[in-house]
Protein backbone atom coordinates (compact mmCIF):
# COMPACT_ATOMS: atom_id res chain seq x y z
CA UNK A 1 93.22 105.19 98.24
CA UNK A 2 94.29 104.65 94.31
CA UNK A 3 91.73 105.59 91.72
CA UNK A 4 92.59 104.29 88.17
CA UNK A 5 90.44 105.83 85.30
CA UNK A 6 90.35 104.29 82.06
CA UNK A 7 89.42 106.04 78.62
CA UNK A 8 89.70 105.16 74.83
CA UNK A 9 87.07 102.28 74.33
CA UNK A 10 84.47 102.51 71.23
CA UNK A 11 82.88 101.31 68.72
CA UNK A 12 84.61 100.07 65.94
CA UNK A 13 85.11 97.69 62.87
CA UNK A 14 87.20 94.90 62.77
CA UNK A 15 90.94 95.30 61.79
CA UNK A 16 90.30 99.03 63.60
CA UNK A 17 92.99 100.12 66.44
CA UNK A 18 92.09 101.48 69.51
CA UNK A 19 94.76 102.84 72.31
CA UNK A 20 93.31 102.49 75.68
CA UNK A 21 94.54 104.80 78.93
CA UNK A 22 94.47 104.55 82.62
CA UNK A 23 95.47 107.16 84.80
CA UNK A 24 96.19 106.31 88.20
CA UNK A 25 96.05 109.04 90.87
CA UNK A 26 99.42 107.82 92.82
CA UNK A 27 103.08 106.87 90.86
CA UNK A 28 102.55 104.33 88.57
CA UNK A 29 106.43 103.84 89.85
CA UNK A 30 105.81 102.73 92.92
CA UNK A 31 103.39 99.43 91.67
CA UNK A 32 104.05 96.47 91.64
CA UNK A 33 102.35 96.01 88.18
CA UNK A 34 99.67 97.48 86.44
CA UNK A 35 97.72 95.69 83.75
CA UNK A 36 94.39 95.38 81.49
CA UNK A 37 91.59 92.80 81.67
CA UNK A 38 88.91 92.24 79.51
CA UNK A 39 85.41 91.12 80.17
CA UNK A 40 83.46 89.45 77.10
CA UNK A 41 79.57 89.58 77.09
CA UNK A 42 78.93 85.62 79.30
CA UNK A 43 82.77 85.44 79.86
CA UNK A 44 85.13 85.75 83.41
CA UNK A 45 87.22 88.27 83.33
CA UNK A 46 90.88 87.52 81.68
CA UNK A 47 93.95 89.04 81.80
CA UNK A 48 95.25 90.86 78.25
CA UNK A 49 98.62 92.46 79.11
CA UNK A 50 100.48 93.50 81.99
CA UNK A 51 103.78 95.73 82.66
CA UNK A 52 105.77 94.59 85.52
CA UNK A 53 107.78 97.43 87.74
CA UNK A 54 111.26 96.96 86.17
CA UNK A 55 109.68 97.42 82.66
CA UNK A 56 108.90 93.55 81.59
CA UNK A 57 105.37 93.23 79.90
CA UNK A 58 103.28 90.18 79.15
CA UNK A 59 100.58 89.42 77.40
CA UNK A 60 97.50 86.85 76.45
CA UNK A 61 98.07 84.47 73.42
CA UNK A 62 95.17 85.88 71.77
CA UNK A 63 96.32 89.45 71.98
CA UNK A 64 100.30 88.55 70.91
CA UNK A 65 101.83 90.57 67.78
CA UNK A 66 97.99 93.02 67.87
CA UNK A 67 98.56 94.68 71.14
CA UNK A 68 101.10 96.42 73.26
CA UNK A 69 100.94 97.66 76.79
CA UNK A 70 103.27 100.55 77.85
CA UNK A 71 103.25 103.52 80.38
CA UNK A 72 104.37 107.33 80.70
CA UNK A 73 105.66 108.13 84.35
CA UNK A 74 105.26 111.90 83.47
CA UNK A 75 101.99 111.25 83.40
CA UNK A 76 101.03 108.40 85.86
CA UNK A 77 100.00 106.83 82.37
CA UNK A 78 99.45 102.90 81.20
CA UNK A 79 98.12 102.47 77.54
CA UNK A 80 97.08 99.40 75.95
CA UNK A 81 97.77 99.81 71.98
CA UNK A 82 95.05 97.64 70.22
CA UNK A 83 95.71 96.53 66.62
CA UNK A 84 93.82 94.75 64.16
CA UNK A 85 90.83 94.76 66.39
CA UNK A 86 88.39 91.79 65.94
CA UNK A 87 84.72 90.75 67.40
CA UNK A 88 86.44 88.78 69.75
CA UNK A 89 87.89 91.56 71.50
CA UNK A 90 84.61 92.68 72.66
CA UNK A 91 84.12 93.76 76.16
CA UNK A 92 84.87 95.89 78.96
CA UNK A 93 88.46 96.53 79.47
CA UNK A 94 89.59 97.23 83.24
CA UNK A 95 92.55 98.98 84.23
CA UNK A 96 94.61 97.05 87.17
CA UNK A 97 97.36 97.65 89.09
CA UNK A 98 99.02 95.71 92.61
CA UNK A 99 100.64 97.93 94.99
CA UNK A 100 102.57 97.53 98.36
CA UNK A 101 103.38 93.98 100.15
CA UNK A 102 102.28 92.19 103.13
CA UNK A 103 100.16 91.80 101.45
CA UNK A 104 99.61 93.74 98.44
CA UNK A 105 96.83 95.49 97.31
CA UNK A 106 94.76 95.15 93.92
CA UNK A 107 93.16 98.17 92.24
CA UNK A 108 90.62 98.28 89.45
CA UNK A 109 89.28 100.63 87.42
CA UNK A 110 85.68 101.25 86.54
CA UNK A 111 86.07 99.87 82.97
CA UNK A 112 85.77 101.34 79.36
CA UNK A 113 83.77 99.16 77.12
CA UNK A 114 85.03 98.10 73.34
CA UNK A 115 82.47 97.05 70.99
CA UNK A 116 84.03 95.53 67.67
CA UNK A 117 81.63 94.87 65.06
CA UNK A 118 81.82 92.62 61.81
């Protein structure tokens, strides 16, 4: 089984940063992808970045130019750099990651929750 942990969330004002980490218990290598989502108080969840295998990231038009998802293979690491935080970006961010084919497997973490106030 893969375990993802996340760790970073807070409370904090707006135009605050916040850096976000997820620690996965196998090689982040050998993923497909691994990614953040975000769940808003009376929202679905949505997707807010991802980082594809061969390095290629992508990210929600909301969260262009303010955040910026990387990783650390030394450390079986995945970060989500949050910039110029605002009230909007409220919620619970999940660590996620696919693994394996035929079919692949999806992975979440437990969530660490961001509060940004006024």
């Amino acid at each position: 089984q893969v375990h993802l942990v996340e760790s970073g969330g807070g409370l904090v004002q707006s135009g605050a940063s916040l850096r976000l980490s997820c620690v996965a218990s196998g090689s982040i290598d050998e993923f497909n992808f691994m990614g953040w989502y975000r769940q808003a108080p009376g929202k679905q969840r949505e997707l807010v970045a991802r980082l594809y295998s061969g390095g290629t990231t992508t990210y929600a038009d909301n969260e262009k130019g303010r955040f910026t998802i990387s990783r650390d293979l030394t450390k079986n690491t995945v970060s989500l750099q949050m910039n110029s935080l605002k009230p909007d970006d409220t919620g619970v961010y999940y660590c996620n990651a696919e693994w394996g084919y035929v079919p692949p497997l999806t992975y979440w973490g437990q969530g660490t929750q961001v509060t940004v106030s006024s």
